[in-house]
Protein backbone atom coordinates (compact mmCIF):
# COMPACT_ATOMS: atom_id res chain seq x y z
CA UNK A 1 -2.36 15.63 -20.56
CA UNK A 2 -2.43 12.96 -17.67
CA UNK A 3 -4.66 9.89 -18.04
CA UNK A 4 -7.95 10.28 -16.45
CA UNK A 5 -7.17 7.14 -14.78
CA UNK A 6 -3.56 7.58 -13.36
CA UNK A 7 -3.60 9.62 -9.87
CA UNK A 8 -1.83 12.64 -8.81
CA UNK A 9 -0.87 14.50 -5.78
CA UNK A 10 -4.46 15.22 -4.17
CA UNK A 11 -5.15 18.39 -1.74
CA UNK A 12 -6.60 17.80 1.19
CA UNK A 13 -10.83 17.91 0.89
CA UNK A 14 -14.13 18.05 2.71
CA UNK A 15 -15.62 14.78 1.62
CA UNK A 16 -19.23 13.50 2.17
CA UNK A 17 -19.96 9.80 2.29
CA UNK A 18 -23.45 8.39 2.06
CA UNK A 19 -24.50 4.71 2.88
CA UNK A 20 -27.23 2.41 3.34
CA UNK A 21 -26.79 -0.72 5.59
CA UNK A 22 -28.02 -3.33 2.98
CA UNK A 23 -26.95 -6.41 4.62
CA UNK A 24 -25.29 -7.57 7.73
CA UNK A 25 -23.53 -4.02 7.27
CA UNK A 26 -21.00 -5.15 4.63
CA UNK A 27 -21.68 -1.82 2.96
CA UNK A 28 -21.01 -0.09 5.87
CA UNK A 29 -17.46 -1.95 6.48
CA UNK A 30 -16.40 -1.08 3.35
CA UNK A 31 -17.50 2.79 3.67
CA UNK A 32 -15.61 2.41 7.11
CA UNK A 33 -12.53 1.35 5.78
CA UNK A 34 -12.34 3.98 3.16
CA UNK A 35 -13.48 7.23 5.16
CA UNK A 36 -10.75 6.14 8.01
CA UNK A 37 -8.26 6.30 5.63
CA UNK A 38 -8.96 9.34 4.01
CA UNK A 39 -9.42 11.10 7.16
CA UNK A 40 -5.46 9.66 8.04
CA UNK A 41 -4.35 11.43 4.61
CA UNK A 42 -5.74 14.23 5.95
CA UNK A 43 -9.00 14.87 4.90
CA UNK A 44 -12.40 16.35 6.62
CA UNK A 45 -15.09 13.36 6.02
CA UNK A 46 -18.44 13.08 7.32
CA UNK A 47 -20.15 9.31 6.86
CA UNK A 48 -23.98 9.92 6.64
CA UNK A 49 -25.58 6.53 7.08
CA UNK A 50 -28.98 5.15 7.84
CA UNK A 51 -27.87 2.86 10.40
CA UNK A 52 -24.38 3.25 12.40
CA UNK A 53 -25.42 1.33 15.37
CA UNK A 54 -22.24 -1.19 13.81
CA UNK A 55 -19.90 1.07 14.80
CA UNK A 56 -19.89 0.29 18.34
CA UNK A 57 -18.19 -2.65 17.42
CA UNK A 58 -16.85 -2.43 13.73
CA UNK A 59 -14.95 1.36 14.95
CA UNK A 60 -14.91 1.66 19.31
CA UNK A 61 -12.75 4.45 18.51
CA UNK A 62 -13.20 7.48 17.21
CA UNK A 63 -10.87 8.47 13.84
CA UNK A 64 -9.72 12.35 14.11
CA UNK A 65 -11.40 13.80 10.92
CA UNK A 66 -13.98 11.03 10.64
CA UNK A 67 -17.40 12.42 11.75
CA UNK A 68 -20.08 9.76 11.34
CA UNK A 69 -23.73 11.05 11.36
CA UNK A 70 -27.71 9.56 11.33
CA UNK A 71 -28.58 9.62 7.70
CA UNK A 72 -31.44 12.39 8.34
CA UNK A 73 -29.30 15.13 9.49
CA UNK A 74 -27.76 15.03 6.03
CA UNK A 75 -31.21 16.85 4.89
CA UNK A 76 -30.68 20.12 6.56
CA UNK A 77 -26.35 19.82 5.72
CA UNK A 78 -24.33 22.19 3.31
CA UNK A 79 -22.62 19.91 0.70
CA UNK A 80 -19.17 18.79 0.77
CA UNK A 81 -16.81 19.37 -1.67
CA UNK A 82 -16.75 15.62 -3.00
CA UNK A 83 -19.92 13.48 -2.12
CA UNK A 84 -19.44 9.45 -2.63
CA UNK A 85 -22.73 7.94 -3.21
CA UNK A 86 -21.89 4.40 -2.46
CA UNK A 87 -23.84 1.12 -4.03
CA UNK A 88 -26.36 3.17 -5.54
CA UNK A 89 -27.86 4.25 -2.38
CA UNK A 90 -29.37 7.70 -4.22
CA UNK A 91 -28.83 10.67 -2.23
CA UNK A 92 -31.44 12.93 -0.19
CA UNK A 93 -33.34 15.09 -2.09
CA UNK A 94 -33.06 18.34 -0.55
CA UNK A 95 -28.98 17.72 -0.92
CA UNK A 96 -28.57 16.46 -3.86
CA UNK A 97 -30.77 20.29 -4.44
CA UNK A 98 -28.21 22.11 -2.34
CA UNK A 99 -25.48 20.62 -4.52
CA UNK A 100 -27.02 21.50 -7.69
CA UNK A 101 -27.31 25.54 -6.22
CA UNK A 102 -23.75 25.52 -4.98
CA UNK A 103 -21.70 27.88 -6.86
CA UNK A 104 -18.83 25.44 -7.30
CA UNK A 105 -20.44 21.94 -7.50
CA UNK A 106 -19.39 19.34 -5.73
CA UNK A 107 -17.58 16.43 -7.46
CA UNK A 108 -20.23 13.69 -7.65
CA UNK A 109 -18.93 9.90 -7.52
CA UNK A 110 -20.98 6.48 -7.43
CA UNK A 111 -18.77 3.65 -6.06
CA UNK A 112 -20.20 1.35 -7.41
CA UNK A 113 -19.62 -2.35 -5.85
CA UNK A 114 -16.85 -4.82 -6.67
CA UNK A 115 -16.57 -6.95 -9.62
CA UNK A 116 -14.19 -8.17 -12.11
CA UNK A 117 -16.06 -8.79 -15.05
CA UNK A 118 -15.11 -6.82 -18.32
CA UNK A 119 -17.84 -4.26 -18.26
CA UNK A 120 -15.74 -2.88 -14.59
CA UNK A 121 -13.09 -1.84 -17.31
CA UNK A 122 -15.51 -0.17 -19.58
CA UNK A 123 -17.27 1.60 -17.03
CA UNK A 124 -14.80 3.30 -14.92
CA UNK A 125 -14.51 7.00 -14.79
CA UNK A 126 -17.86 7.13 -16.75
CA UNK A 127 -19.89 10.01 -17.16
CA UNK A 128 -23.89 10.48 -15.75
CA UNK A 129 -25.05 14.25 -16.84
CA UNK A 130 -27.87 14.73 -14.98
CA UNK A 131 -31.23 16.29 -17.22
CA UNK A 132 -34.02 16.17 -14.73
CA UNK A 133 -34.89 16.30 -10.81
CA UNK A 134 -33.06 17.87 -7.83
CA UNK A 135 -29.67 17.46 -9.28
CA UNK A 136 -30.67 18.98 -12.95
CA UNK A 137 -27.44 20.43 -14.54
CA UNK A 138 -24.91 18.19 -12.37
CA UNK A 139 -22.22 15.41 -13.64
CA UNK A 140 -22.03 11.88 -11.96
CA UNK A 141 -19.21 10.18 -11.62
CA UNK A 142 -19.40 6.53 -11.78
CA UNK A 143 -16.12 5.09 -9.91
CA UNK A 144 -15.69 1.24 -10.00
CA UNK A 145 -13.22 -0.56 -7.47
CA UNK A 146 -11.15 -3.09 -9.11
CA UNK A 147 -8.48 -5.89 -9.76
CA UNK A 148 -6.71 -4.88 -12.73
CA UNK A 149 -5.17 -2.00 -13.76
CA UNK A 150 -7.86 0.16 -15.59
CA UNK A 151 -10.06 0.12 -12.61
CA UNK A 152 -10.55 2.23 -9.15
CA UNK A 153 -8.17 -0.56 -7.53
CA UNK A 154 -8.72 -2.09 -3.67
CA UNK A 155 -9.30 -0.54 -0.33
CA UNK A 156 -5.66 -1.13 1.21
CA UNK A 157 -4.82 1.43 4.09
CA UNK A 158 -1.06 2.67 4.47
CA UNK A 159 1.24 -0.14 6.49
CA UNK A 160 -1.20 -3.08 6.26
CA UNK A 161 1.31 -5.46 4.34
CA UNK A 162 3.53 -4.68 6.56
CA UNK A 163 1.33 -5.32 9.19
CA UNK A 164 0.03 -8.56 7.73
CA UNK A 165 3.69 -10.06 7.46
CA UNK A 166 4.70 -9.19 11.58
CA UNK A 167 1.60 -10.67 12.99
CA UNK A 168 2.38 -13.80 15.13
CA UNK A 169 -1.01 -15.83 14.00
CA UNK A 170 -0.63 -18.53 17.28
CA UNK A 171 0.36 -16.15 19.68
CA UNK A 172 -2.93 -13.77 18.50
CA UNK A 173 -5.27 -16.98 18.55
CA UNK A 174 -3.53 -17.78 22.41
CA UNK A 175 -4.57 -14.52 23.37
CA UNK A 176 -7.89 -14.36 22.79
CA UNK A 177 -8.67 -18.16 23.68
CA UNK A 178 -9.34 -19.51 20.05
CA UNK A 179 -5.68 -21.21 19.86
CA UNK A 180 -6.19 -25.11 17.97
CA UNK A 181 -5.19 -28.33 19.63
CA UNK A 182 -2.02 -29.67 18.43
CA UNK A 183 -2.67 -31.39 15.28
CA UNK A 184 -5.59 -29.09 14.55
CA UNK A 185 -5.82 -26.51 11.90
CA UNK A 186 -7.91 -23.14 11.94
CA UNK A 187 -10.92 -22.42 9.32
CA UNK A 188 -12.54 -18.77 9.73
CA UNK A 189 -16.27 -19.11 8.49
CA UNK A 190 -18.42 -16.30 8.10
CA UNK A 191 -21.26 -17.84 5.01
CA UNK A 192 -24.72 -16.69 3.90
CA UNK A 193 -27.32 -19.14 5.77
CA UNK A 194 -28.03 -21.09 2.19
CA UNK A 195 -24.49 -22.51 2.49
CA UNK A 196 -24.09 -25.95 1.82
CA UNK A 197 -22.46 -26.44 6.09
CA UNK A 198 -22.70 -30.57 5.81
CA UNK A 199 -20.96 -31.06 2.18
CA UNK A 200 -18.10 -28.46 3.60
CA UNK A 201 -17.69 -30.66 7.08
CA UNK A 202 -18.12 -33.74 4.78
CA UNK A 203 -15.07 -32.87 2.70
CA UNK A 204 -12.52 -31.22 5.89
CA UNK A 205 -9.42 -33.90 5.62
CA UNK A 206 -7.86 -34.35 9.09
CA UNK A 207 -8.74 -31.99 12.38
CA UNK A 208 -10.19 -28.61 12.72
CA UNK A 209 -10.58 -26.15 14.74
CA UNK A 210 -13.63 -24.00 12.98
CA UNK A 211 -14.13 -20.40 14.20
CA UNK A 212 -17.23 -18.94 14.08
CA UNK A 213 -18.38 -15.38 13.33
CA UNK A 214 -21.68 -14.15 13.96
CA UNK A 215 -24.87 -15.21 11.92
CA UNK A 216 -26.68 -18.56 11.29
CA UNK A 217 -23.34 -20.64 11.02
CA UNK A 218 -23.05 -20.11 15.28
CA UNK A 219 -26.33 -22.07 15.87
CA UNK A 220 -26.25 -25.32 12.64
CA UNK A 221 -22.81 -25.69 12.73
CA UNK A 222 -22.27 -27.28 16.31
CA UNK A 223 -25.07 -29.92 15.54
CA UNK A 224 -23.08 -31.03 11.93
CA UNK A 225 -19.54 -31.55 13.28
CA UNK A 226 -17.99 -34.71 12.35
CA UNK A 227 -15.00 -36.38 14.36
CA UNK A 228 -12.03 -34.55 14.45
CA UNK A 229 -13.82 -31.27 14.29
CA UNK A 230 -15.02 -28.61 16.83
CA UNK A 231 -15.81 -25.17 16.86
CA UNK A 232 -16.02 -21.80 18.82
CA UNK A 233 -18.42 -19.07 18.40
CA UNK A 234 -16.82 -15.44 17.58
CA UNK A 235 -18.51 -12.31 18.80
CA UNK A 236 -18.47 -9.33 16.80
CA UNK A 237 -15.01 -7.91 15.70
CA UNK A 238 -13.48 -4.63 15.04
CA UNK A 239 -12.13 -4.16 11.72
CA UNK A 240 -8.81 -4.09 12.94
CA UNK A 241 -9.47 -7.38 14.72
CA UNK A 242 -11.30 -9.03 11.75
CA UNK A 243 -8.21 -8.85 9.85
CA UNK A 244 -6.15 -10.35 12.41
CA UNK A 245 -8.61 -13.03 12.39
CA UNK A 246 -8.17 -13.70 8.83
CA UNK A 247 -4.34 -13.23 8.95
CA UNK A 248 -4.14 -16.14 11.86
CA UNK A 249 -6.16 -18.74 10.25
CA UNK A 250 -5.38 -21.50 7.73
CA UNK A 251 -8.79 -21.33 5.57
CA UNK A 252 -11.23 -18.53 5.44
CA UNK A 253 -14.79 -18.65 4.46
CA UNK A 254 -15.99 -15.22 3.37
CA UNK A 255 -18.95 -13.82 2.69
CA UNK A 256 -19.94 -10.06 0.81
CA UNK A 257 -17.42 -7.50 -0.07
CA UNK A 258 -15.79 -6.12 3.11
CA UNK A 259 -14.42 -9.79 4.30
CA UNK A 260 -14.39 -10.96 0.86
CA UNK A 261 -11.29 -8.26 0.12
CA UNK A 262 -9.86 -8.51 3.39
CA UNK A 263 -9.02 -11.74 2.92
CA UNK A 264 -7.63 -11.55 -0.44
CA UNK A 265 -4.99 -9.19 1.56
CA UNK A 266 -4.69 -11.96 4.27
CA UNK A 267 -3.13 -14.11 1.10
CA UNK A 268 -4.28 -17.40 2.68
CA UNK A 269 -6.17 -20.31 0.94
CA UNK A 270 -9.82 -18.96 1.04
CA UNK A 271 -13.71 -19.37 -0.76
CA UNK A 272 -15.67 -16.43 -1.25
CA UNK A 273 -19.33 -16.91 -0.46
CA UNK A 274 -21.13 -14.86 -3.28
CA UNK A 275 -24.25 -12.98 -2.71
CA UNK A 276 -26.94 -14.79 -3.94
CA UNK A 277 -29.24 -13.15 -7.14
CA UNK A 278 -32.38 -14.76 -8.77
CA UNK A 279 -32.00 -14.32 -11.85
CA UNK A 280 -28.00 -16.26 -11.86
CA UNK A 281 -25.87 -12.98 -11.78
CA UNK A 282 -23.73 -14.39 -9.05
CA UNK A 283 -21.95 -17.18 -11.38
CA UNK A 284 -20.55 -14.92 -14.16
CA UNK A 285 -19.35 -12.51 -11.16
CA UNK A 286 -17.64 -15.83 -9.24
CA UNK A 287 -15.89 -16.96 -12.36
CA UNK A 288 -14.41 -13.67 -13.29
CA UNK A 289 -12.89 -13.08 -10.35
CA UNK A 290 -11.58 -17.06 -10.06
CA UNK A 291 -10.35 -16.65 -13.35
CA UNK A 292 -8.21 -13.84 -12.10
CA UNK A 293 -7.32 -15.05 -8.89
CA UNK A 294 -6.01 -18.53 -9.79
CA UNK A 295 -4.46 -17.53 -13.45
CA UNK A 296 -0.93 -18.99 -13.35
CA UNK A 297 -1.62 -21.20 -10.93
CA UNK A 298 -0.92 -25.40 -12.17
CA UNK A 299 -3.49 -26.21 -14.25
CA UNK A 300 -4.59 -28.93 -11.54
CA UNK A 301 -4.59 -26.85 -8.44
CA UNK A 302 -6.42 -24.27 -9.91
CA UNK A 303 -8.95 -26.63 -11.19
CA UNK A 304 -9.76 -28.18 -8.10
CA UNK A 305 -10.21 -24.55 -6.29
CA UNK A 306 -12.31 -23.92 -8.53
CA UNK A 307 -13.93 -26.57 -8.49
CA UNK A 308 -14.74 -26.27 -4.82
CA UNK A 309 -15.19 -22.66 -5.41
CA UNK A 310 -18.54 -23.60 -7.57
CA UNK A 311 -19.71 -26.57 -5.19
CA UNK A 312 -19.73 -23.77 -2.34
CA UNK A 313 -21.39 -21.54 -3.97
CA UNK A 314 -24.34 -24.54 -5.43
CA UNK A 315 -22.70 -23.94 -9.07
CA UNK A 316 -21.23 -27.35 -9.36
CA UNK A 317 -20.95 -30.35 -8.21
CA UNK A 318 -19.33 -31.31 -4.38
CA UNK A 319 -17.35 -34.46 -6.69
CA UNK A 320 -13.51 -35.37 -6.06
CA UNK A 321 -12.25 -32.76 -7.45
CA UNK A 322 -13.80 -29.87 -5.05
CA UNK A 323 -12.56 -32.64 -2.45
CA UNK A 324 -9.43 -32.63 -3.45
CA UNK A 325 -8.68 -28.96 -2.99
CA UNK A 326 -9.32 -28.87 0.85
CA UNK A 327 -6.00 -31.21 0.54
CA UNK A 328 -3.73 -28.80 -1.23
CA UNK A 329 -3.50 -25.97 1.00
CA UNK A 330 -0.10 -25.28 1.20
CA UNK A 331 -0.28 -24.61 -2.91
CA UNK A 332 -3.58 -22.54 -2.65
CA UNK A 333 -1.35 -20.30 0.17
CA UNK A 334 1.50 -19.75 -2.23
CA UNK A 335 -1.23 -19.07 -5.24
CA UNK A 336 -2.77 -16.75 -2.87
CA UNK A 337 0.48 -14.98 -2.16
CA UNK A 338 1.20 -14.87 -5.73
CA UNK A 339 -2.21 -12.87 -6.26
CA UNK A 340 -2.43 -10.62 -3.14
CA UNK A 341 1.19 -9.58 -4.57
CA UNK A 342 -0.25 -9.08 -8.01
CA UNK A 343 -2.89 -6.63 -6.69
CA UNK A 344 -0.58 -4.84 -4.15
CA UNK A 345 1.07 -3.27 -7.39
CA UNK A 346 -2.21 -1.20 -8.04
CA UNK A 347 -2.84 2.43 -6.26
CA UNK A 348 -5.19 1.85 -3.29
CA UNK A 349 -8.71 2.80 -3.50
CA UNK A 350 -8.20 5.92 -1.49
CA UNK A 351 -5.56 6.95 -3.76
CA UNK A 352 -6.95 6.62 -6.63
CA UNK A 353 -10.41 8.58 -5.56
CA UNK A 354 -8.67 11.47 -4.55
CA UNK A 355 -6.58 11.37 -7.85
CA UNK A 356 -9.84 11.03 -9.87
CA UNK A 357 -11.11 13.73 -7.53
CA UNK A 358 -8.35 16.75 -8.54
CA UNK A 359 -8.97 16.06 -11.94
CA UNK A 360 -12.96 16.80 -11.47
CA UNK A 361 -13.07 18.65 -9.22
CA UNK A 362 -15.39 22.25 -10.02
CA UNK A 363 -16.69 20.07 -13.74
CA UNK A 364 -19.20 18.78 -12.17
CA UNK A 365 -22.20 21.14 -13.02
C-alpha cells in the first residue's frame, strides 16, 4: 500500500480552480502558475476567479487547456472532477450543492497557503468530512505546499532550472533598458508600503542600480536615494518575465507568496517581505522558514541574514549585524544555491496534487 504522500502516475483530469484576488493578486499568480502547468501535463482546467483583469498582463497568452472564467459563471457550472479551493476562498453555494448530488464526487482539495512551520507537516493530506450545509456528506481535502519532504512541495514547472541556468542576466537587463552602470549592482524590490525604504538605502554598501516594480516603492523611493544609488520604475510583468527579472538581479526584495517562491528558484541572495498580521503571526512564520533556508550555512553568515531578515521585516533591530549582511553577497548566493538545490529534490506541486488526486479520487462523498 503506497504512502498517501508519495505520487504516482496521474490520468489526465477535468480540474476546477477557484480564487479570490486578496491582495495585489499574489493569490492569483500562484493559481496561475499551477493551472498552466497542469493544463501542459495535459489536463482540462478551468480557473474561476473573482477578478482576472491581471491576466492581461500576468498571462497575454492564452494556455491550450487553461480556460479562465468570471467567478459568477461558476454558479450555473457542472463540477469538475477535482475542485482546488485555494486560501480558503469557500466555494459557491449552488456548486459546492452540485458536487454534493454528483454521482461520483468530485475530489475536494484546500491549498492552503505556504508555510514552514511544524503544524504544515501535521496537517497535510488531512481529512474535513463535511456534516452540514450545501456540501453535507462530502470529504475535504486539506493540501499544504511545502519545503520539506512530508509536505505538498513547490510550484516548479517542467524545464525551469534549466531555464534559470541559460539565461544571460546582462544581456536580458540590455534589452529591456534596465542594464546597471559599470560598477553598479542590481536590487529587484517589490515590498509592502510599511517597509522600512530609508534603513534599507541607509545600509546599501557601494552603487546600485534599484529596480522598481509596481506599488508604493515607485513613488517614496526616488525621494530617499542616497549617493551612489538610482532607480527605475518597472511596469507590470508577465510571469515569465518576472522570473527573468529575478534571475538577472543581484538582490531581490520580495513580497507575498508568488514572488516570494520565485525567487527562492532564482537562488540569489534575497529578503522576503512577510505579510503583515496583528496579532504577531508573521514572526514565527519568518523564522521557520529562515531557519530552513540558511541551516548549514556558517554560523556568521547566517546570523547576519537573519539578522537583516528581522530588521526588514520591523522584528529586530537595523544594528551591524543586519549591516553587515548587505556585504556578504557572494556567500548568501552560494547559501542560496545550496537551498534552491535542497528543494529541487522534492516532487513539484503539480505533481504531487495529481498524485494525491488518483489516490482520492471517487472517496470523496
Amino acid at each position: 500500500m503506497p504512502s498517501p504522500l508519495v505520487p504516482v502516475a496521474p490520468a489526465p483530469r477535468r480540474w476546477d480552480f477557484f480564487c479570490r484576488v486578496i491582495d495585489n493578486h499574489g493569490d492569483l499568480g500562484v493559481d496561475l502558475r499551477l493551472a498552466r502547468e497542469l493544463a501542459q501535463r495535459g489536463h482540462a482546467v478551468r480557473l474561476w476567479c473573482d477578478d482576472l483583469s491581471a491576466l492581461g498582463w500576468m498571462q497575454p497568452a492564452p494556455v491550450p487547456g487553461l480556460d479562465c472564467r468570471p467567478w459568477a459563471a461558476s454558479e450555473s457550472a457542472d463540477p469538475a472532477e477535482v475542485v482546488l479551493e485555494t486560501f480558503g476562498c469557500e466555494l459557491p453555494p449552488a456548486y459546492l450543492q452540485r458536487m454534493a448530488q454528483a454521482r461520483v464526487a468530485p475530489t475536494w482539495i484546500n491549498l492552503e497557503y505556504l508555510s514552514a512551520e511544524p503544524y504544515v507537516e501535521r496537517s497535510h493530506g488531512l481529512r474535513s468530512p463535511q456534516f452540514s450545509g450545501p456540501g453535507a456528506g462530502l470529504q475535504k481535502w486539506f493540501f499544504y505546499p511545502g519545503f520539506t519532504p512530508r509536505t505538498g512541495g513547490l510550484p516548479r514547472e517542467t524545464g525551469l532550472l534549466q531555464a534559470r541556468a541559460a539565461h544571460d542576466g546582462a544581456a536580458w537587463l540590455t534589452e529591456r533598458g534596465w542594464a546597471p552602470e559599470p560598477g553598479e549592482r542590481v536590487l529587484m524590490l517589490f515590498a509592502y508600503p510599511h517597509a522600512p525604504l530609508r534603513a534599507l538605502l541607509d545600509a546599501l554598501p557601494g552603487r546600485w542600480l534599484l529596480l522598481l516594480c509596481p506599488g508604493d516603492a515607485q513613488t517614496r523611493v526616488p525621494a530617499l536615494l542616497r549617493p551612489g544609488q538610482r532607480c527605475l520604475t518597472l511596469p507590470y510583468l508577465s510571469q515569465q518575465d518576472f522570473d527573468r527579472l529575478l534571475w538577472s538581479c543581484d538582490l531581490n526584495l520580495v513580497r507575498g507568496e508568488d514572488s516570494f517562491v520565485r525567487a527562492q528558484w532564482a537562488a540569489a541572495p534575497m529578503l522576503w517581505h512577510i505579510y503583515h498580521q496583528d496579532d504577531g503571526a508573521h514572526g514565527p512564520k519568518l523564522r521557520a522558514w529562515l531557519d530552513l533556508a540558511w541551516a548549514g550555512a556558517p554560523a556568521a553568515l547566517r546570523q547576519s541574514w537573519q539578522a537583516l531578515a528581522l530588521a526588514w521585516n520591523g522584528l529586530g533591530p537595523w544594528n551591524e549585524e543586519a549591516r553587515r549582511a548587505l556585504h556578504q553577497l557572494p556567500e548568501a548566493a552560494r547559501q542560496q544555491r545550496r537551498w534552491r538545490d535542497e528543494l529541487a529534490q522534492q516532487a513539484p506541486l503539480a505533481e504531487q496534487l495529481c498524485g494525491f488526486v488518483a489516490r482520492k479520487h471517487g472517496i470523496s462523498g
